[in-house]
Each structure stands twice: as C-alpha cells, then as structure tokens.
Protein backbone atom coordinates (compact mmCIF):
# COMPACT_ATOMS: atom_id res chain seq x y z
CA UNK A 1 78.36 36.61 101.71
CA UNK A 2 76.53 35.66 98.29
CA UNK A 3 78.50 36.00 94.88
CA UNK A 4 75.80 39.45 94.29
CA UNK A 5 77.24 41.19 97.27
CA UNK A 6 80.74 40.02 97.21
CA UNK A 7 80.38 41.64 93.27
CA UNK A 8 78.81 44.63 94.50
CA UNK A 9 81.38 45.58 97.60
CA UNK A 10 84.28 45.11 95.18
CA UNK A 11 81.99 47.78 92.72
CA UNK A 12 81.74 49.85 95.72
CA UNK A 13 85.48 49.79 96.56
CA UNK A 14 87.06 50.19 92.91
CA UNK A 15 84.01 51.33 90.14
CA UNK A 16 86.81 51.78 87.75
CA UNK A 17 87.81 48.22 87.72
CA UNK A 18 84.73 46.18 88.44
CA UNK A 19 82.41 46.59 85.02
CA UNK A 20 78.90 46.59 87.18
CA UNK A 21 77.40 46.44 90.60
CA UNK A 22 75.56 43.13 89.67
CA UNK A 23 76.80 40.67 87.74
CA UNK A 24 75.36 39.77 84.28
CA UNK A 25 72.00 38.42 83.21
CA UNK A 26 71.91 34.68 81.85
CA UNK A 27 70.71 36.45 78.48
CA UNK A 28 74.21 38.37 78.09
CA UNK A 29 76.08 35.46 79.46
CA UNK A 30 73.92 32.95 76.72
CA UNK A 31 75.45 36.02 74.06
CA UNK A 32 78.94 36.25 75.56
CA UNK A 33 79.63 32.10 75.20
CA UNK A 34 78.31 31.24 71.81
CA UNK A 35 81.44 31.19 70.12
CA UNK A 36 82.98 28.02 72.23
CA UNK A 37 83.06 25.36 70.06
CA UNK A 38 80.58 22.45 70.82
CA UNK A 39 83.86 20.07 69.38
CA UNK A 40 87.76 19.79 70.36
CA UNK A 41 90.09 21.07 72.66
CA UNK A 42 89.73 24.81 72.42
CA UNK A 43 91.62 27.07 74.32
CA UNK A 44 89.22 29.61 76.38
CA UNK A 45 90.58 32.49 78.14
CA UNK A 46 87.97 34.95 80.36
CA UNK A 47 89.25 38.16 81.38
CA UNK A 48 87.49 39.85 84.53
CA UNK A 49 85.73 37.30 85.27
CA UNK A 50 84.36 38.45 88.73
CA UNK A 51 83.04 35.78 90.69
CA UNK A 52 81.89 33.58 87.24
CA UNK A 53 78.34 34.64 85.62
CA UNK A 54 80.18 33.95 82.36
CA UNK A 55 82.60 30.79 84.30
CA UNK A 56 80.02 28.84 85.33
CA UNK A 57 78.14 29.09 81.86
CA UNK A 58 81.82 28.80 80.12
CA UNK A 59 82.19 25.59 81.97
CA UNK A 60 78.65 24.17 81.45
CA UNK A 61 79.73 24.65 77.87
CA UNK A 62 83.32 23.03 77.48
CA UNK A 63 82.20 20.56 79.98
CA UNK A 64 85.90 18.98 80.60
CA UNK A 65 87.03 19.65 77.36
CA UNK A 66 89.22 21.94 76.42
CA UNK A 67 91.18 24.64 78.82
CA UNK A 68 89.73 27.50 80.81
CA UNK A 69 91.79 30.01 82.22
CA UNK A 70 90.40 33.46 83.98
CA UNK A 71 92.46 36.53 84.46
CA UNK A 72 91.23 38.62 87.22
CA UNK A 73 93.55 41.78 88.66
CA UNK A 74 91.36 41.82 91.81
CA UNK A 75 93.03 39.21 93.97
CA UNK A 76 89.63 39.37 96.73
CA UNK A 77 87.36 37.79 93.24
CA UNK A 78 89.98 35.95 91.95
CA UNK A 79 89.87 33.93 95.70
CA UNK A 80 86.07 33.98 95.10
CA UNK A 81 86.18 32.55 91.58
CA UNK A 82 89.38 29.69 92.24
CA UNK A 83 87.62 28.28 95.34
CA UNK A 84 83.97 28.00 93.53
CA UNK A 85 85.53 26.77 89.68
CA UNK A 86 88.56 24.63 91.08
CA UNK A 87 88.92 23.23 87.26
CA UNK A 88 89.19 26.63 85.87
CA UNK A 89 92.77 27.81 86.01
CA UNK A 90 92.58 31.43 87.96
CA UNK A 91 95.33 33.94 87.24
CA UNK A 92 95.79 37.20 89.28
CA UNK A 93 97.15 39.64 87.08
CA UNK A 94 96.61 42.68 84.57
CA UNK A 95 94.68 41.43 81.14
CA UNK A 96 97.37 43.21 79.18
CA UNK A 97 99.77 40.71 80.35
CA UNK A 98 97.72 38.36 78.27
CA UNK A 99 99.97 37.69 75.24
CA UNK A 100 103.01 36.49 78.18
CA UNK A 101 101.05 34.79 80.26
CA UNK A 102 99.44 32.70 77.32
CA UNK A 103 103.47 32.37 75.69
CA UNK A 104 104.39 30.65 79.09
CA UNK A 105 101.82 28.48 78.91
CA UNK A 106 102.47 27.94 75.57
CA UNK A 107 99.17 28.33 74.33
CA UNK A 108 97.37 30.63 72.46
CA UNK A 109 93.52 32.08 72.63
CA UNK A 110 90.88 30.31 70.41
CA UNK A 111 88.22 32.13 72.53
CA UNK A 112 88.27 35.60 74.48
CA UNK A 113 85.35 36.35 76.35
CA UNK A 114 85.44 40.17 78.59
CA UNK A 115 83.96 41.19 81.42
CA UNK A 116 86.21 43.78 81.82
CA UNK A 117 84.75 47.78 81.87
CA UNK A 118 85.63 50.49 79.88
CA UNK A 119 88.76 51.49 82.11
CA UNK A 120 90.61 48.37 81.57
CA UNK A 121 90.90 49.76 77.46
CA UNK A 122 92.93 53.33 78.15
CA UNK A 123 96.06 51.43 77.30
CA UNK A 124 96.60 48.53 74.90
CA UNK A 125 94.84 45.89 76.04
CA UNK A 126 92.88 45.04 72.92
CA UNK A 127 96.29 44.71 71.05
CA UNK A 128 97.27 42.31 73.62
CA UNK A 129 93.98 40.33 73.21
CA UNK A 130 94.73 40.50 69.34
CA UNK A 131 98.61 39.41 70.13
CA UNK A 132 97.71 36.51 72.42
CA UNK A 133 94.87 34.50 70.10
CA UNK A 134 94.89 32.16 67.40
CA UNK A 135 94.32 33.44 63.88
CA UNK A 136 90.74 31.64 63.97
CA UNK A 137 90.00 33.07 67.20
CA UNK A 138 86.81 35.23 68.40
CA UNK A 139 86.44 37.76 71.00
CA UNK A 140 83.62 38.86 72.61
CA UNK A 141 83.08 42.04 75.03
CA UNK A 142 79.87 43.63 76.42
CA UNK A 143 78.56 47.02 76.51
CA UNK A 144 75.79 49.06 77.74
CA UNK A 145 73.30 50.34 74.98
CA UNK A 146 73.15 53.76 77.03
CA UNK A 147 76.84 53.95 76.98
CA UNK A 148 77.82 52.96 73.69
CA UNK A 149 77.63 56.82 72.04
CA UNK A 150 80.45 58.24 75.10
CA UNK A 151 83.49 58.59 74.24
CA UNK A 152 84.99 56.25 75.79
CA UNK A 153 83.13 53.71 73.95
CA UNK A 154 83.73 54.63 70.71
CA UNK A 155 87.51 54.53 71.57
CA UNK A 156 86.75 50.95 72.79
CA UNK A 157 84.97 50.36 69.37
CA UNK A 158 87.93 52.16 67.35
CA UNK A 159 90.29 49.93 68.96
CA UNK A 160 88.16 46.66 68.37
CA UNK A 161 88.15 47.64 64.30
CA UNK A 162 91.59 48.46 64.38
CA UNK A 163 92.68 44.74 66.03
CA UNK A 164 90.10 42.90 64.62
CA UNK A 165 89.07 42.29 61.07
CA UNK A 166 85.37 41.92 61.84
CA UNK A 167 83.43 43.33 64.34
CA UNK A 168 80.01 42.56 65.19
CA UNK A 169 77.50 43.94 67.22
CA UNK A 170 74.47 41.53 68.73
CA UNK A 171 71.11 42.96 69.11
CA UNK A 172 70.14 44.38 72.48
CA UNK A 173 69.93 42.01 75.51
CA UNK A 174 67.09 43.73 77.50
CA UNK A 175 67.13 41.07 79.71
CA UNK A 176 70.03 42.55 81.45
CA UNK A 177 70.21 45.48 83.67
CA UNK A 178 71.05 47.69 82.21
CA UNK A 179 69.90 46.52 79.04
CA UNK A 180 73.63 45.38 76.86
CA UNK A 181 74.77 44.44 73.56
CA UNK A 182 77.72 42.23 72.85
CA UNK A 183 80.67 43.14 70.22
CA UNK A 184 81.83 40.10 68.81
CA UNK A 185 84.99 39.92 67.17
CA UNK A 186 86.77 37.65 64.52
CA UNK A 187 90.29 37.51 63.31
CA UNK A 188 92.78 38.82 64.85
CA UNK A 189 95.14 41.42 62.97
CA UNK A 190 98.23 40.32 64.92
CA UNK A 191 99.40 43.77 65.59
C-alpha cells in the first residue's frame, strides 16, 4: 500500500489522532522546515510525523548532520516511518512525554516541528514542547485557514502565546489541501 493510503486508513480508523486524510503539500512542508539550521549539530525532534511528508524533507535538510528523532503514538505509522527513514530515530509514544524522553536522551529540542491535530492539545502538550527545548529553540505547527476561528484553535493559539514568547503566523499555503498556515514559535517560556 502507498504512504497516501496507509495515511488515509489510519485517518479513517482514528480522525482524532491522525491531523488529515492526506498528508501535507511540499509548500507546507517547505514552511514547516525553515527553521533547521543550514550549520551544526542541531537537535530536531518531529512529533506525528505520519509516514514522513515533513521526514523526508527534515532529512534532505540536516543531511547527516545533526539528530532526528520522530514521536509517533500510532505504532502501525511509526512501523511505516522507521522502515522508510532508518537514520531517523522513531519513538512510539505520547508527544507529552516529550520533556522525559528528550531528559533520557539527554538532549534537548533546538527544533520542534508538529504534525500533530488539534486533539493532541486538550492536555498539556505545548508545555511539554516548551519544557523539552533549548532556550534558542523554534517550534512550528500547522493549521487550517478554515479552522483557525473554532474554538479549539484559538485554545491551541492561547496555549502557543502562553509557552512561547513569540508567535508567528506564515501567510496562507494554498498549495495545500486544504489551504494551511503555519504558527511558528520562538523562545520557549520554560513553564
């Protein structure tokens, strides 16, 4: 089965935990990566990754430099992703684990990109992004430009401001379906 329909049955099965039934345009993956570094070592952790639009791109860009890790709670993609990005370190788990499973690693986050939906943020997972990155780091997370007024979303947003000392949002990427922006986020408030 292609990478497309592998994405879309695990949609079908769980829409709550899988962000999309297709996975995301090379225009919101181009948005989602800019803040690697071109330089160093850095530290990049994905979270939902799926079965890699944004890995494949993330590992164009660090190009054996650096460390990639991907935290995916579906253990059906996170089979998907290990066996297609053997360099990329795949762990199955919950994304608010991050800050522990970083701490054993003994690392911490220059570089958070999300691919994880609106669901994943009813508890505190944007503290634990916040908790688990370096003081320099950036975050980024996508939304949809027809969802970004609900509710939910602005929770999501209100979260972002209150963990983050900036917060950015791109200009619309209508070369994704749905059409998307990209929050982009910058110094962590260690909360």
């Amino acid at each position: 089965m292609s990478n497309a329909g592998v994405f879309f049955r695990e949609f079908v099965r769980s829409p709550l935990t899988t962000a999309s039934a297709i996975p995301s345009s090379k225009a919101l993956t181009e948005q989602m990566v800019a803040p690697i570094p071109e330089r160093g070592e850095p530290v990049v952790v994905e979270l939902g990754p799926g079965t890699g639009a944004f890995t494949e791109v993330i590992q164009s860009r660090l190009d054996g430099r650096g460390r990639h890790l991907a935290v995916e709670l579906n253990p059906r993609l996170a089979d998907v992703l290990a066996k297609r990005f053997p360099d990329v370190e795949v762990i199955v788990a919950d994304a608010e684990r991050l800050p522990e499973l970083l701490a054993d690693r003994g690392i911490r986050a220059e570089v958070v990109i999300s691919g994880l939906p609106w669901a994943a943020y009813r508890g505190r997972l944007t503290d634990a992004v916040a908790a688990a990155m370096d003081p320099a780091g950036v975050f980024t997370q996508f939304t949809y430009t027809w969802t970004r007024w609900a509710g939910p979303s602005k929770r999501q947003l209100a979260g972002f401001r209150r963990c983050f000392e900036e917060v950015v949002l791109t200009r619309t990427i209508w070369g994704n379906v749905p059409p998307a922006l990209v929050h982009v986020m910058r110094r962590p408030r260690h909360v």
